[in-house]
PDB file of N, CA and C in Angstrom:
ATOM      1  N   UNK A   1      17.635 -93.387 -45.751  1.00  0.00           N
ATOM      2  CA  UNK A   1      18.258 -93.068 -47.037  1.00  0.00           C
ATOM      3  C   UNK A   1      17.979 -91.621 -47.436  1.00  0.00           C
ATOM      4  N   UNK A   2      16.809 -91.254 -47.209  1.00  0.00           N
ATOM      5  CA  UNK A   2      16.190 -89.644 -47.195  1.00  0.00           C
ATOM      6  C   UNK A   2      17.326 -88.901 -46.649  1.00  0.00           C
ATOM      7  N   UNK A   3      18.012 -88.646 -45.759  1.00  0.00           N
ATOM      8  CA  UNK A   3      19.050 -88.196 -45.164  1.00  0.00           C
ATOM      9  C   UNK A   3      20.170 -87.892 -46.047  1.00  0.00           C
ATOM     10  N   UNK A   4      20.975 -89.007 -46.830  1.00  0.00           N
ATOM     11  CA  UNK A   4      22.038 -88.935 -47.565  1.00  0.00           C
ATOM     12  C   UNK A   4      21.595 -87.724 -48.510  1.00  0.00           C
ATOM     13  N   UNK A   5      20.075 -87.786 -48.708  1.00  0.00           N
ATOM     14  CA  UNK A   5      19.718 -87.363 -50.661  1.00  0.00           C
ATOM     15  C   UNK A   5      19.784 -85.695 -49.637  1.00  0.00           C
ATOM     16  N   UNK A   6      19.352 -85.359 -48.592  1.00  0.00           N
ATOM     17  CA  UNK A   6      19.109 -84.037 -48.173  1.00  0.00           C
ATOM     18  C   UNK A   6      20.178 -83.242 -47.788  1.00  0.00           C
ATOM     19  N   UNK A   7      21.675 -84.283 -47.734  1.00  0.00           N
ATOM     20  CA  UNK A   7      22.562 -83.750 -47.266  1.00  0.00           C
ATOM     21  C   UNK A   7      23.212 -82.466 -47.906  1.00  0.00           C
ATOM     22  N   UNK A   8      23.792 -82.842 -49.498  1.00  0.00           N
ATOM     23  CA  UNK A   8      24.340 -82.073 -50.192  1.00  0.00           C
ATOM     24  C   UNK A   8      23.794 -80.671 -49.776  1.00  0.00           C
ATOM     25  N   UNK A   9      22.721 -80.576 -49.988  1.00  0.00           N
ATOM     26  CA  UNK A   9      21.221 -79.215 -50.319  1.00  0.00           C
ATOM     27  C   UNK A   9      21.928 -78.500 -48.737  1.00  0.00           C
ATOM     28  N   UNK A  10      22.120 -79.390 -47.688  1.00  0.00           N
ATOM     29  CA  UNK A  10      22.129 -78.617 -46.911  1.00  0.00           C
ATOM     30  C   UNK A  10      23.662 -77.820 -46.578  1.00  0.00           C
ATOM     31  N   UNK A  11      24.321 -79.120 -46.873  1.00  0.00           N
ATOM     32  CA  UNK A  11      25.787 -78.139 -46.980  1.00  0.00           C
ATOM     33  C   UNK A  11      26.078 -77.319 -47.941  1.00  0.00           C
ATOM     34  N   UNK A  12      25.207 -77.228 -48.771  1.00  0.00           N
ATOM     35  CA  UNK A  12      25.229 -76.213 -49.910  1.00  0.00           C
ATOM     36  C   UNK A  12      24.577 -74.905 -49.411  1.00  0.00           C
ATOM     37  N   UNK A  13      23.448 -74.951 -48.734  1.00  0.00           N
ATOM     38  CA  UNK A  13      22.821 -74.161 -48.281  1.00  0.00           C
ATOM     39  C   UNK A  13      23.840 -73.164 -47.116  1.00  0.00           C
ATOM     40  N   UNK A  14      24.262 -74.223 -46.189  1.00  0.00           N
ATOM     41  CA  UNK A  14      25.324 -73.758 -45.053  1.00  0.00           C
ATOM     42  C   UNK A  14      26.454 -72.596 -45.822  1.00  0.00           C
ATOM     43  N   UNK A  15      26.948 -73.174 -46.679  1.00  0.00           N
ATOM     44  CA  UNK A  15      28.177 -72.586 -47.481  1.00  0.00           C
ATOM     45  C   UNK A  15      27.670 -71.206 -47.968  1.00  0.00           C
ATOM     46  N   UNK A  16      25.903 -71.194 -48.499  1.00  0.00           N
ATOM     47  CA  UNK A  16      25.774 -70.121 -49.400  1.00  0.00           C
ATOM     48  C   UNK A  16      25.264 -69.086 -48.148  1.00  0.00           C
ATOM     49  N   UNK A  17      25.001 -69.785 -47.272  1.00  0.00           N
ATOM     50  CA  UNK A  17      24.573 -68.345 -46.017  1.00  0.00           C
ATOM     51  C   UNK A  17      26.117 -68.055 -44.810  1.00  0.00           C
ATOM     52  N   UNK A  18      26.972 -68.591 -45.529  1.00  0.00           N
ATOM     53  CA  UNK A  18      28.509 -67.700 -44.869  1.00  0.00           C
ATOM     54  C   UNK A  18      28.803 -67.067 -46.052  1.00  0.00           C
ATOM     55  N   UNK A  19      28.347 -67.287 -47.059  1.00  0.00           N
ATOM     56  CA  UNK A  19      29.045 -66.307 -47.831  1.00  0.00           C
ATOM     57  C   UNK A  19      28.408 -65.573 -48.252  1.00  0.00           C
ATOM     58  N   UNK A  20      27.128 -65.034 -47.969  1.00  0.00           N
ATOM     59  CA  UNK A  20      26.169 -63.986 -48.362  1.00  0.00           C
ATOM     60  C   UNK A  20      24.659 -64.135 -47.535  1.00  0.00           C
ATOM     61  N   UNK A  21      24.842 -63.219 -46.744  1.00  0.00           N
ATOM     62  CA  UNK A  21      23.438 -63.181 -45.416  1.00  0.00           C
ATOM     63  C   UNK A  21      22.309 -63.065 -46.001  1.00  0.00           C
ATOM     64  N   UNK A  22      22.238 -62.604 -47.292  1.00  0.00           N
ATOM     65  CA  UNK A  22      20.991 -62.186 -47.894  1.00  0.00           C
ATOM     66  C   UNK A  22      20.939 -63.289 -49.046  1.00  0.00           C
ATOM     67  N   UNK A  23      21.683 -64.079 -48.566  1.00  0.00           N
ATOM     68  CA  UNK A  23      21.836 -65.142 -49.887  1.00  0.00           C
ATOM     69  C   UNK A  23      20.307 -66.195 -49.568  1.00  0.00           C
ATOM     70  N   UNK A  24      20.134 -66.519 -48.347  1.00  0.00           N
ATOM     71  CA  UNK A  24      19.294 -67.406 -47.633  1.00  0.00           C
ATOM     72  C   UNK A  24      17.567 -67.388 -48.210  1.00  0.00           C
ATOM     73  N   UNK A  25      17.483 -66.043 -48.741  1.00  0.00           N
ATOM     74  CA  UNK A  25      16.120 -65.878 -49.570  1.00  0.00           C
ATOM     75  C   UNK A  25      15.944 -66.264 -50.970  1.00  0.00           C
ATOM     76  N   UNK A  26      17.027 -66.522 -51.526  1.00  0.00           N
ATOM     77  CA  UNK A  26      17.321 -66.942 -53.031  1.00  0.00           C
ATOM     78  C   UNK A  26      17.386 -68.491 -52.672  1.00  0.00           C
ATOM     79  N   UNK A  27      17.852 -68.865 -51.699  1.00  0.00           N
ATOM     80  CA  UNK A  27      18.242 -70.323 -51.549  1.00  0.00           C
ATOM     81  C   UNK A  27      16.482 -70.922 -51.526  1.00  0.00           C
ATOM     82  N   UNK A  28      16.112 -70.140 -49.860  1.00  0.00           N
ATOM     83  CA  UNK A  28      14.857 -70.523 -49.637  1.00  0.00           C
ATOM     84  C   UNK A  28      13.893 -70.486 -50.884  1.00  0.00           C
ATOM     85  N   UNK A  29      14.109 -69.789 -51.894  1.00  0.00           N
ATOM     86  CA  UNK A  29      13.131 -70.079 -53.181  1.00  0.00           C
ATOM     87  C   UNK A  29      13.458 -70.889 -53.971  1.00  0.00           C
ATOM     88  N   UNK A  30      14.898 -71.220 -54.125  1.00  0.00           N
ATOM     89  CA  UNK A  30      15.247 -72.390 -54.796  1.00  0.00           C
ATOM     90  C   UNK A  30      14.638 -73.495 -54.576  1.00  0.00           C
ATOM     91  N   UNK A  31      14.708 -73.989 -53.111  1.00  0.00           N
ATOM     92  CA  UNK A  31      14.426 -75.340 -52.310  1.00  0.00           C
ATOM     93  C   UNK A  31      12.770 -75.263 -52.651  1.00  0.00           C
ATOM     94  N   UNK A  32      12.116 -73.901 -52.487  1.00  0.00           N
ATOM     95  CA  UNK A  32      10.585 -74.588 -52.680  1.00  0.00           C
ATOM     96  C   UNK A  32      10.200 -74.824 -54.057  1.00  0.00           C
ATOM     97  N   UNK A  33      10.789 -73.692 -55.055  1.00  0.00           N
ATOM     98  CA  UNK A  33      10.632 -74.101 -56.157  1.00  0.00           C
ATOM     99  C   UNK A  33      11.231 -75.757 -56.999  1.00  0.00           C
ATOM    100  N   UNK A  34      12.360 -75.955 -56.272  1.00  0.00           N
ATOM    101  CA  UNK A  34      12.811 -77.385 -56.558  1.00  0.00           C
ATOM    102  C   UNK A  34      11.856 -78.975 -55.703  1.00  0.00           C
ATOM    103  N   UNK A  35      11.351 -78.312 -54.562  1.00  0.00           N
ATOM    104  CA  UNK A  35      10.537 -78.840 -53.938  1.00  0.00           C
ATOM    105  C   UNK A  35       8.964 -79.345 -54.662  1.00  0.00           C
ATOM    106  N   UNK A  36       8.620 -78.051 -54.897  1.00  0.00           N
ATOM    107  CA  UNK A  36       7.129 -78.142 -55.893  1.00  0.00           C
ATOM    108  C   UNK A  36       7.379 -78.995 -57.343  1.00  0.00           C
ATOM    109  N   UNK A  37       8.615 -78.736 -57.876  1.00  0.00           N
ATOM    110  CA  UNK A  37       8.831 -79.754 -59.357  1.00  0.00           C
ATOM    111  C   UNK A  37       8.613 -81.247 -58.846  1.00  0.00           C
ATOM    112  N   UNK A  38       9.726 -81.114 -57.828  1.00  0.00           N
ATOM    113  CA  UNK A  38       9.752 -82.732 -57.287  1.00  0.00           C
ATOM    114  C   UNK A  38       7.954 -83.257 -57.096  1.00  0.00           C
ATOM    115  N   UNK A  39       7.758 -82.694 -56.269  1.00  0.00           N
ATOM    116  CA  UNK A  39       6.354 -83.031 -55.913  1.00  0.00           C
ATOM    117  C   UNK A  39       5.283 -83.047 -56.992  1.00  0.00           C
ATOM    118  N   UNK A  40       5.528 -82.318 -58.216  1.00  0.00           N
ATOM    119  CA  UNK A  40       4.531 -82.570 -59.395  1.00  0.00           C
ATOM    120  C   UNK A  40       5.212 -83.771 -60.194  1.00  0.00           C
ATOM    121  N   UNK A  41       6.303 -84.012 -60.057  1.00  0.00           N
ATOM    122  CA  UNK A  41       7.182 -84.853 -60.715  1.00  0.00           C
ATOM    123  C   UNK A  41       6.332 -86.034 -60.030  1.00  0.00           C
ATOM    124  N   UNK A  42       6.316 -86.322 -58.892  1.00  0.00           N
ATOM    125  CA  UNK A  42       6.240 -87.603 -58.038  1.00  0.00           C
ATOM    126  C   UNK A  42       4.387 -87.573 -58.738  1.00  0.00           C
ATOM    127  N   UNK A  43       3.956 -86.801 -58.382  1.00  0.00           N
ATOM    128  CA  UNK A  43       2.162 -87.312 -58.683  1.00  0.00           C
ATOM    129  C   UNK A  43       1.911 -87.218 -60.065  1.00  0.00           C
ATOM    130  N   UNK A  44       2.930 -86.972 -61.115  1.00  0.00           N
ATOM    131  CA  UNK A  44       2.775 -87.262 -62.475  1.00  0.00           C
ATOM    132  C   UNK A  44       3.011 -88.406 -62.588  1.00  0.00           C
ATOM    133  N   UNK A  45       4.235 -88.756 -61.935  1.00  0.00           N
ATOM    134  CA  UNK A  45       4.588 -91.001 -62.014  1.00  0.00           C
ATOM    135  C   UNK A  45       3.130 -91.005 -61.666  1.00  0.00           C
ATOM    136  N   UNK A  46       2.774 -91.091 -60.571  1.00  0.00           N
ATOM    137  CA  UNK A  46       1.731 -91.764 -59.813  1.00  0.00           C
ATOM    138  C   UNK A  46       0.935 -91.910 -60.929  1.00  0.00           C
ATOM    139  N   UNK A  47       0.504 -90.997 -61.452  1.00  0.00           N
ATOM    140  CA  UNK A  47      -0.972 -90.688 -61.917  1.00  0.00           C
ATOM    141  C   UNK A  47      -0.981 -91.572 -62.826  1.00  0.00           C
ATOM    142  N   UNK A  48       0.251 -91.705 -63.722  1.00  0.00           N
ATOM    143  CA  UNK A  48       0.877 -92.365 -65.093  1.00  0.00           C
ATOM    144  C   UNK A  48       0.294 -93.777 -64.420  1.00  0.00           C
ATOM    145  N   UNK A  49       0.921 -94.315 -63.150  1.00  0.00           N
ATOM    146  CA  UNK A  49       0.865 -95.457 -62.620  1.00  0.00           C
ATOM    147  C   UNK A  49      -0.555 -95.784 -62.910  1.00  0.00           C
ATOM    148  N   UNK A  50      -1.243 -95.293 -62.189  1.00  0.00           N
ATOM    149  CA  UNK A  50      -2.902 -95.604 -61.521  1.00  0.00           C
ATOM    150  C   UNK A  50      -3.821 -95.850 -63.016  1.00  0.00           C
ATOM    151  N   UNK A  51      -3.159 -94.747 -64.235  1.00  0.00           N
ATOM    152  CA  UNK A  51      -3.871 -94.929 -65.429  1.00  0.00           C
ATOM    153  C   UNK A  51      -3.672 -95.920 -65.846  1.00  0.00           C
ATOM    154  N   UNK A  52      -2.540 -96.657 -66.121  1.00  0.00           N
ATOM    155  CA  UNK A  52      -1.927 -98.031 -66.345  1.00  0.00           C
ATOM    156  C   UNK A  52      -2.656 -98.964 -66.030  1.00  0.00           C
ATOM    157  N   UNK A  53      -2.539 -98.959 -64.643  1.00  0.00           N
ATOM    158  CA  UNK A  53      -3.338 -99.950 -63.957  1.00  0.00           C
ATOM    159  C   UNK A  53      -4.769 -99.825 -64.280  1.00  0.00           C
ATOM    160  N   UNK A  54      -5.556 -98.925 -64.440  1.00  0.00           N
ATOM    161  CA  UNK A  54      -7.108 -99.120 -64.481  1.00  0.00           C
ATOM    162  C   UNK A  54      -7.240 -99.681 -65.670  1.00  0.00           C
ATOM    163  N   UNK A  55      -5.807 -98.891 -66.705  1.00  0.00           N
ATOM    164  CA  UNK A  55      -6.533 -99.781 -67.978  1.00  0.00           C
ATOM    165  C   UNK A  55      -6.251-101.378 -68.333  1.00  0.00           C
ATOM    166  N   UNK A  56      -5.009-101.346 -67.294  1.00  0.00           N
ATOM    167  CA  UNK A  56      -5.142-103.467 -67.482  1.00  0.00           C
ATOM    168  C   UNK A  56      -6.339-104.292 -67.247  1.00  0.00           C
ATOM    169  N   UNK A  57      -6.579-103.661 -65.875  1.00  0.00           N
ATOM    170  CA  UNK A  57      -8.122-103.829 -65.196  1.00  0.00           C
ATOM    171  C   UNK A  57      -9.297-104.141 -66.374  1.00  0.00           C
TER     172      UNK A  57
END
């Protein structure tokens, strides 16, 4: 399913490096900066999760 969600990003990516060679460094900061949200995004659920849980406990 990972596949479908990565697709867009990449044909987006494809499109923006035919139409500008120097475009690929703006992209590449996009993806990590959208990368790092995701990833604080995901261990903020978590964390939310684990607090939950200790306090049912």
């Amino acid at each position: 399913m990972s596949g479908h969600v990565y697709t867009p990003g990449a044909v987006w990516l494809a499109l923006l490096l035919m139409q500008n060679a120097e475009g690929w460094r703006f992209a590449l900061l996009m993806v990590a900066i959208i990368t790092g949200l995701l990833i604080s995004l995901v261990r903020a659920i978590k964390g939310k999760h684990e607090s939950a849980g200790d306090k049912q406990n």
